[in-house]
Protein backbone atom coordinates (compact mmCIF):
# COMPACT_ATOMS: atom_id res chain seq x y z
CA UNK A 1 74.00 -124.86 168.63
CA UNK A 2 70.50 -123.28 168.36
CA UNK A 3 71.23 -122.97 164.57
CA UNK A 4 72.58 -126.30 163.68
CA UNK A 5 69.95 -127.78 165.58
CA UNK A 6 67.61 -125.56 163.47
CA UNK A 7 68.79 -126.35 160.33
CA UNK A 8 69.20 -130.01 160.73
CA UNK A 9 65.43 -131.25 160.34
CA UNK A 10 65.28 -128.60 157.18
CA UNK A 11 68.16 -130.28 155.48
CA UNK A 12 67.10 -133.57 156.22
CA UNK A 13 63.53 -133.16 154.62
CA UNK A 14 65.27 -131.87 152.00
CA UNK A 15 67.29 -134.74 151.24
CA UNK A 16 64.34 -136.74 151.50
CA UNK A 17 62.03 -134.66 149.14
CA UNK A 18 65.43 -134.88 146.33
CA UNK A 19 65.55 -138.73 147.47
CA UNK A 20 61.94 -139.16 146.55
CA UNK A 21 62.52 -137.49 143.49
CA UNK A 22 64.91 -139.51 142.44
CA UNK A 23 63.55 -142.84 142.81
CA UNK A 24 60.34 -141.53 140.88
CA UNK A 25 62.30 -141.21 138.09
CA UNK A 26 62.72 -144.15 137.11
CA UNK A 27 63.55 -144.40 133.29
CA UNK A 28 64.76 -141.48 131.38
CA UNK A 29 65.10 -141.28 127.26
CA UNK A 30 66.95 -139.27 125.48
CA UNK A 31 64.69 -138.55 122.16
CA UNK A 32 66.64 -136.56 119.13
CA UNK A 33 65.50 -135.01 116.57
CA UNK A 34 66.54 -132.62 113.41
CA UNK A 35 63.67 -129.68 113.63
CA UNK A 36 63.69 -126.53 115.95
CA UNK A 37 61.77 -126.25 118.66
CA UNK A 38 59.14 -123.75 117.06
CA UNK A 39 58.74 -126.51 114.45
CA UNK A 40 55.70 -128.98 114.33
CA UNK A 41 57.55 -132.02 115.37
CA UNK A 42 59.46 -130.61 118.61
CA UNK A 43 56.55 -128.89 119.56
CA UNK A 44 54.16 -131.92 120.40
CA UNK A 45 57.31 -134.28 121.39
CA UNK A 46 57.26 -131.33 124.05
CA UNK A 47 53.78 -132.74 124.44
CA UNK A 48 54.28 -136.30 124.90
CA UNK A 49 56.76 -135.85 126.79
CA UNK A 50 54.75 -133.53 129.51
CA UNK A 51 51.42 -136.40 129.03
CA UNK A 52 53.89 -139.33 130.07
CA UNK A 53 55.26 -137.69 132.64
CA UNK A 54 52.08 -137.15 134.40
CA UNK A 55 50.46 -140.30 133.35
CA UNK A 56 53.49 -142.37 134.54
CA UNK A 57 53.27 -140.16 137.85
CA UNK A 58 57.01 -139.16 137.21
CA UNK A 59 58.39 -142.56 136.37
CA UNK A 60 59.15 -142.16 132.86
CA UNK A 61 61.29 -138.59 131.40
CA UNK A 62 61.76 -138.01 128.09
CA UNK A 63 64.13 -135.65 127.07
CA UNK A 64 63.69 -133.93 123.66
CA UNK A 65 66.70 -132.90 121.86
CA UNK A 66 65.55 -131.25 118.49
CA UNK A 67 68.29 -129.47 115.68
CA UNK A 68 70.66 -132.73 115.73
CA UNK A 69 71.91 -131.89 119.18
CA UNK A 70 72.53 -135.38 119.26
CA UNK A 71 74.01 -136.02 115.48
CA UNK A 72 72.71 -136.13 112.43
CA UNK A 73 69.99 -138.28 111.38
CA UNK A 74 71.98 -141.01 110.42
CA UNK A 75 74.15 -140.74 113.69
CA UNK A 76 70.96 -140.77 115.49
CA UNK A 77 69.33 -143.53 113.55
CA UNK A 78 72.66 -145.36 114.24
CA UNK A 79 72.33 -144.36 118.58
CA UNK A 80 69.10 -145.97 118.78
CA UNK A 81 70.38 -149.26 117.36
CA UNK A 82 73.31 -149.43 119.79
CA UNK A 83 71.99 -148.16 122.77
CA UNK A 84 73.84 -144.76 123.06
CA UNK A 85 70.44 -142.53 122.80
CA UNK A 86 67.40 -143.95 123.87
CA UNK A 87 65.10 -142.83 121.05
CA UNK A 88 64.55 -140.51 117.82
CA UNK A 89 61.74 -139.32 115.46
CA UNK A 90 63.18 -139.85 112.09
CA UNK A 91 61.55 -138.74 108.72
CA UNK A 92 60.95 -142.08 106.59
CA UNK A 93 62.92 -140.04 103.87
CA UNK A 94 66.17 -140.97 105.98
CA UNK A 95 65.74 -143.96 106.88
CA UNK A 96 65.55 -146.40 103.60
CA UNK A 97 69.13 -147.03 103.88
CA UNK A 98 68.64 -148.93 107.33
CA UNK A 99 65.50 -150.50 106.08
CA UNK A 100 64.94 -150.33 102.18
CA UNK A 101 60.87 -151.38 102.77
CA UNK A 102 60.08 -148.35 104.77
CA UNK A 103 60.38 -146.53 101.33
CA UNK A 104 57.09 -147.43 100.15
CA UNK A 105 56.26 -143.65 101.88
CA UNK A 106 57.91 -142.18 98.67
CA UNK A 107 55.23 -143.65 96.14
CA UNK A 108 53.02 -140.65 95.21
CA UNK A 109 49.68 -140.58 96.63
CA UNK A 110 50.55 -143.78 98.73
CA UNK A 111 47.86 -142.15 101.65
CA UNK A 112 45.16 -140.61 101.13
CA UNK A 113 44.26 -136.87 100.92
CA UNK A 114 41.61 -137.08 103.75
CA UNK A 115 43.37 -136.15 106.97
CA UNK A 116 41.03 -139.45 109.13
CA UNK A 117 41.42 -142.02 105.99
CA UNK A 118 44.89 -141.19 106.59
CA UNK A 119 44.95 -141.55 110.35
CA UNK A 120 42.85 -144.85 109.51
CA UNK A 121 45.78 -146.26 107.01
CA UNK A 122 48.68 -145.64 109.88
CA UNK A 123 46.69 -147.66 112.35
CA UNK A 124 45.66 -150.50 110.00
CA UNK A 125 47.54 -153.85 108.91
CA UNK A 126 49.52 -151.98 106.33
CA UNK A 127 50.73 -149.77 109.14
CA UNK A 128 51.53 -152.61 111.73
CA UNK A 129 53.36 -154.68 108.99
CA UNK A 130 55.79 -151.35 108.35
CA UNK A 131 56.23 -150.94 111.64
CA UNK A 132 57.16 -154.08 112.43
CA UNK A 133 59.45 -154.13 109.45
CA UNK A 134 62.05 -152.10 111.74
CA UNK A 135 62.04 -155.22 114.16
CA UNK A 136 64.92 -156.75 112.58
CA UNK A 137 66.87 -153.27 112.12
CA UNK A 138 67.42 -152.87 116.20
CA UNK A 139 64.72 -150.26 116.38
CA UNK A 140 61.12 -150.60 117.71
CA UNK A 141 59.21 -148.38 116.00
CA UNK A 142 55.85 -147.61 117.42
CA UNK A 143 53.93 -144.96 115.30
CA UNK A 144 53.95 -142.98 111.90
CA UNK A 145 53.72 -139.44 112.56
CA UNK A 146 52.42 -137.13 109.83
CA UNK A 147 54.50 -134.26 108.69
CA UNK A 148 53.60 -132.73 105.69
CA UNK A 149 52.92 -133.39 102.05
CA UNK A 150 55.71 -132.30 99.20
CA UNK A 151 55.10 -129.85 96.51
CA UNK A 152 56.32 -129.16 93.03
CA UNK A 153 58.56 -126.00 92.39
CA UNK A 154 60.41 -124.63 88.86
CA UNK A 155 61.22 -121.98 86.92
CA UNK A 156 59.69 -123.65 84.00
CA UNK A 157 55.90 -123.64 83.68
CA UNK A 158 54.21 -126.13 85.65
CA UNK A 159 51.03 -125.02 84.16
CA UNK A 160 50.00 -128.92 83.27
CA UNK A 161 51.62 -132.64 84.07
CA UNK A 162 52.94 -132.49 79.92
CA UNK A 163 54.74 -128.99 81.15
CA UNK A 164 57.20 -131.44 83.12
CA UNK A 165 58.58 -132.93 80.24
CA UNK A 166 62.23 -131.97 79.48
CA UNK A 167 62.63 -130.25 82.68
CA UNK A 168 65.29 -131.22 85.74
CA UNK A 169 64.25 -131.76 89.39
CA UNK A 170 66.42 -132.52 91.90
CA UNK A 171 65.49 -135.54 94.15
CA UNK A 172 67.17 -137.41 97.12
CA UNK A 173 68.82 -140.26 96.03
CA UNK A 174 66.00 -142.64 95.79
CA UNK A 175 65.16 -145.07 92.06
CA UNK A 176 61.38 -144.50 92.99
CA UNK A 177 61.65 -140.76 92.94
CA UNK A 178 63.54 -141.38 90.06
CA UNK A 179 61.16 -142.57 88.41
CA UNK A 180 58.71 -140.82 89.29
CA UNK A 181 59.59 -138.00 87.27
CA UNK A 182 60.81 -140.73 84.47
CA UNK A 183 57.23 -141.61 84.15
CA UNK A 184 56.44 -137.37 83.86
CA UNK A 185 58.96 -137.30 80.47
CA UNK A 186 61.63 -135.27 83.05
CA UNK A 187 64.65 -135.81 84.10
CA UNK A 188 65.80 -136.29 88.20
CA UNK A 189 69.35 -135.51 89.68
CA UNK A 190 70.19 -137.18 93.06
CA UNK A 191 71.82 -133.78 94.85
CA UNK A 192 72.61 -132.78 98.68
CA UNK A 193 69.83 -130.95 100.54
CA UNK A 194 72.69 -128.01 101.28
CA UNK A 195 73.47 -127.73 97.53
CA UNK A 196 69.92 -127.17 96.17
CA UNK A 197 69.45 -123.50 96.76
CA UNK A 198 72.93 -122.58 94.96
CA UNK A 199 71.54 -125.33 92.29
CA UNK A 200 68.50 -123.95 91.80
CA UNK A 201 69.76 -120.23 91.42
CA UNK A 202 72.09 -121.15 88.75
CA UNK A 203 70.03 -123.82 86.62
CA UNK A 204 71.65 -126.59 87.70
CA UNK A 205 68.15 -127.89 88.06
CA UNK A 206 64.90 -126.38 86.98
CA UNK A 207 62.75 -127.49 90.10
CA UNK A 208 62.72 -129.52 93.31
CA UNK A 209 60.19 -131.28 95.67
CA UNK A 210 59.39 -130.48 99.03
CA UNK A 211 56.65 -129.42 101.53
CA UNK A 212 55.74 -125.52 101.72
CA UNK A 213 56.68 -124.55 105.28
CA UNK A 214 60.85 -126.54 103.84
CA UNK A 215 60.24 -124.39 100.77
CA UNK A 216 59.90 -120.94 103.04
CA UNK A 217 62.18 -121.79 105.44
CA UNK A 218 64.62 -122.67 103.18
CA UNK A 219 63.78 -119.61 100.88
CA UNK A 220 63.52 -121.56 98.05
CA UNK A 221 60.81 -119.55 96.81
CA UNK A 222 63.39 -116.96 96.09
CA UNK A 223 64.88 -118.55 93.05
CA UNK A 224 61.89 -120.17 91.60
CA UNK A 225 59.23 -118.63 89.78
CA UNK A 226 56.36 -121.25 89.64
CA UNK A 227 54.92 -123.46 92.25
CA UNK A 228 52.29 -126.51 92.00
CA UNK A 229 50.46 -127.34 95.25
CA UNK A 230 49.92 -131.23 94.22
CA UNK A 231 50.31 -132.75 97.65
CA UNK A 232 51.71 -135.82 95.74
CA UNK A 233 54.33 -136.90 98.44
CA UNK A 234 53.71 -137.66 102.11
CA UNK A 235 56.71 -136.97 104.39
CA UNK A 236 55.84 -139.61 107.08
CA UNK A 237 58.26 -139.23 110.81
CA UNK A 238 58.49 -143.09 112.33
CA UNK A 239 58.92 -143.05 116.23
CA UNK A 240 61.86 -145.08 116.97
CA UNK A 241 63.08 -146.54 120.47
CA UNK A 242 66.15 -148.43 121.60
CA UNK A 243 64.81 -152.14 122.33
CA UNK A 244 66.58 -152.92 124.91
CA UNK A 245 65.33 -149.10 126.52
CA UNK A 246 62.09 -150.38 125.41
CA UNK A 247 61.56 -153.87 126.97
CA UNK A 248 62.71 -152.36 130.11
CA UNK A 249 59.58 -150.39 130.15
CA UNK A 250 56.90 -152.32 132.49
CA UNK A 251 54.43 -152.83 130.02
CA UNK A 252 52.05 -150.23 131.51
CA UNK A 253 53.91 -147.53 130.78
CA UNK A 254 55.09 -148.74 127.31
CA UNK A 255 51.07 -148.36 126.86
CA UNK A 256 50.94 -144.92 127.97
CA UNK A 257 53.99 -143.72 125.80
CA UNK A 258 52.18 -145.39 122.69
CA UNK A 259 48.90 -143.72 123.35
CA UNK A 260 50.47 -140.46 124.04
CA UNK A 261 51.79 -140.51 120.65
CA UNK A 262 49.05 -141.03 118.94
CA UNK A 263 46.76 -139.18 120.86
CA UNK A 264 48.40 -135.72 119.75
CA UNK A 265 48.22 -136.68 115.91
CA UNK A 266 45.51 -134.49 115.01
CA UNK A 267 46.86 -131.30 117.38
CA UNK A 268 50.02 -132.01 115.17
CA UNK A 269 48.34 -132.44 112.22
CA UNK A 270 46.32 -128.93 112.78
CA UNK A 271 49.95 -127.14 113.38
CA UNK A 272 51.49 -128.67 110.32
CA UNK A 273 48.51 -127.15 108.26
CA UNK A 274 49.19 -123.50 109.99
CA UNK A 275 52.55 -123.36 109.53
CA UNK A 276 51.99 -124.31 105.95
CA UNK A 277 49.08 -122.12 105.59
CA UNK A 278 51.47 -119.20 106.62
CA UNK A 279 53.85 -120.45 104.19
CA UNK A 280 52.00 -120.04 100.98
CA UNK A 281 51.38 -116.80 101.97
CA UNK A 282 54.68 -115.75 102.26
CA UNK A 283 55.28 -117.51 99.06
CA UNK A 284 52.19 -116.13 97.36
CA UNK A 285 53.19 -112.71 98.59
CA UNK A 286 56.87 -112.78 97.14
CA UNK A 287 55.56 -113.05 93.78
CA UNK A 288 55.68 -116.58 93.09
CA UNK A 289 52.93 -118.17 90.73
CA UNK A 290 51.25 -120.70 92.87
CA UNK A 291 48.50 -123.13 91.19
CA UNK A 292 46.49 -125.67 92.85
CA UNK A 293 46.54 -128.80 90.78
CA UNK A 294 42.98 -130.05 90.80
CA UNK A 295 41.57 -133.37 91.84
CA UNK A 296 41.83 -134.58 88.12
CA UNK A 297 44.85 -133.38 88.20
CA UNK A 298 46.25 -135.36 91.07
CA UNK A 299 44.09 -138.82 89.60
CA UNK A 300 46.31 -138.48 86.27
CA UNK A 301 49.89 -137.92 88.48
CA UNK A 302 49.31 -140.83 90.32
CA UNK A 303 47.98 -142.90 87.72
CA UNK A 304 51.19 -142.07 85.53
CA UNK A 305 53.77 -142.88 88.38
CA UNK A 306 52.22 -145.14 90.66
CA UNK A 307 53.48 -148.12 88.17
CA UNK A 308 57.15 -146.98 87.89
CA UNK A 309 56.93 -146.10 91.25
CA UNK A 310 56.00 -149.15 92.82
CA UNK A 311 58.04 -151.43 90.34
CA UNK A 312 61.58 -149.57 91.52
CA UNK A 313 60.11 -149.98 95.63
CA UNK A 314 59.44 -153.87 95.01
CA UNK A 315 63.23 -154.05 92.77
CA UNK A 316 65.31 -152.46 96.12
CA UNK A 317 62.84 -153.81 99.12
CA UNK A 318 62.29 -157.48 97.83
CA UNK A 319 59.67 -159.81 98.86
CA UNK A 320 59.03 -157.44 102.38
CA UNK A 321 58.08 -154.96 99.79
CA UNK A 322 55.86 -156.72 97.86
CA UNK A 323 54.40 -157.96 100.80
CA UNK A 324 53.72 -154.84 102.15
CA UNK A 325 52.36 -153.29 98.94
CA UNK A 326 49.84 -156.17 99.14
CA UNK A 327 48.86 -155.38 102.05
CA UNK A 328 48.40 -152.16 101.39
CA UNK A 329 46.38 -153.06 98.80
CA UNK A 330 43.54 -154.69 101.35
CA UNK A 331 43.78 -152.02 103.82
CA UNK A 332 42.82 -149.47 101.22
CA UNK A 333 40.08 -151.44 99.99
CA UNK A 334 38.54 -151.75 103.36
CA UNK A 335 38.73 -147.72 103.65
CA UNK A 336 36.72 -147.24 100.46
């Protein structure tokens, strides 16, 4: 009797602690990704997710699920359209087949090399207008996330821009990739991401594009002998939620979750640049010949493919595409 009486007030502060718990919660979303969780992305989702939660006093969880625990990009991509995942942070490389104007990100040198002019480009008109682009996909997106810039690999010389003449790269399957190296005299070969090591290793293709920390992790530096740090591609992640998940939001807390995501931009940004710091010197160190095209350089690359580059974007997005490239247009006048 003594006991049970004992126990009785424990277990029913208990249940009223877990009961209080419970009802903080009050909106959880499921957030996949394809990176591990030691990579750049995961970590600072980790982030948001810990600043909402303590900003929304408990109300709002996000749960991070990186390495395609919940599919592959495409399955995710398709879960935040119907409802069965509540969220995902896609790269913009995967996601022109959903919405073809989002593919402006593969014109070289579309953002600038300065980290804030950058930052300033996201947040302006162009930025809203691609954004908002996703509307009529099923998706709200609510931020570009920076991950990275791409770099040139081959085993031909890269020693100049005429050196790419002749040579094969291997590209996603994209006409303004294509033509990017079109406009360089080479020639581009739409392969799968799991084929390119074997491809490279047996001259299937001379080179490939892709930031430094992909081209460690991915040892690619193993079976090419030159490297060109051009920074001529941005690989941009877009934040995506489930609309219905997101008008359920009270609109206070939809504010905090947007701010939260932007506010960790330049921590991300500053662990990007480490990883791919660390990189290069692995790469440097396993004998590869790196060289570090110089500004002129990079003027002359994007003054040969910017043309082909953007015609192919405005043939597969359409008027949205020429829209947004006029846009862009103004918003990079106003940063000069």
């Amino acid at each position: 009797m003594f006991k049970s009486a004992y126990l009785l007030p424990s277990l029913t502060a208990l249940g009223l602690v877990l009961s209080s718990a419970a009802s903080a919660q009050e909106f959880v979303a499921r957030i996949g990704h394809l990176e591990s969780s030691a990579q750049s992305r995961h970590v600072h989702l980790e982030k948001v997710a810990d600043l909402v939660a303590e900003r929304t006093e408990g109300a709002v969880e996000l749960q991070i699920f990186p390495q395609g625990q919940l599919g592959n990009q495409r399955q995710m991509n398709e879960g935040v359209q119907l409802g069965t995942i509540e969220g995902t942070v896609a790269p913009a490389a995967f996601l022109g087949g959903f919405n073809p104007v989002v593919s402006i990100l593969d014109i070289p040198y579309l953002l600038p090399e300065d980290d804030a002019k950058a930052q300033a480009l996201r947040e302006s008109a162009f930025g809203a207008e691609l954004l908002d682009s996703f509307s009529s996909k099923g998706m709200v997106a609510l931020t570009l996330w920076p991950n990275g810039k791409k770099q040139f690999t081959s085993n031909e010389p890269l020693d100049s821009l005429g050196d790419f003449a002749g040579q094969k790269f291997r590209v996603m399957d994209s006409s303004i990739l294509i033509e990017q190296y079109t406009a360089l005299g080479a020639s581009a070969i739409a392969l799968p991401f799991g084929e390119l090591y074997t491809s490279l290793q047996t001259g299937v293709v001379d080179g490939e594009e892709n930031p430094l920390d992909t081209i460690k992790n991915m040892k690619f530096y193993e079976v090419q002998k030159n490297l060109v740090v051009s920074d001529h591609g941005a690989m941009e992640d877009v934040v995506l939620f489930n609309p219905m998940f997101w008008e359920s939001l009270p609109a206070e807390h939809q504010e905090v979750i947007r701010t939260a995501f932007t506010e960790v931009i330049p921590e991300l940004t500053a662990h990007k640049a480490a990883a791919v710091q660390e990189a290069l010197e692995v790469i440097e160190g396993a004998g590869t010949n790196v060289r570090v095209a110089p500004p002129e350089e990079r003027a002359e690359l994007r003054e040969l493919t910017w043309g082909p580059a953007s015609a192919a974007y405005v043939a597969m997005a359409g008027e949205a595409g020429e829209a947004l490239l006029a846009t862009y247009d103004a918003a990079i006048a106003e940063l000069d």
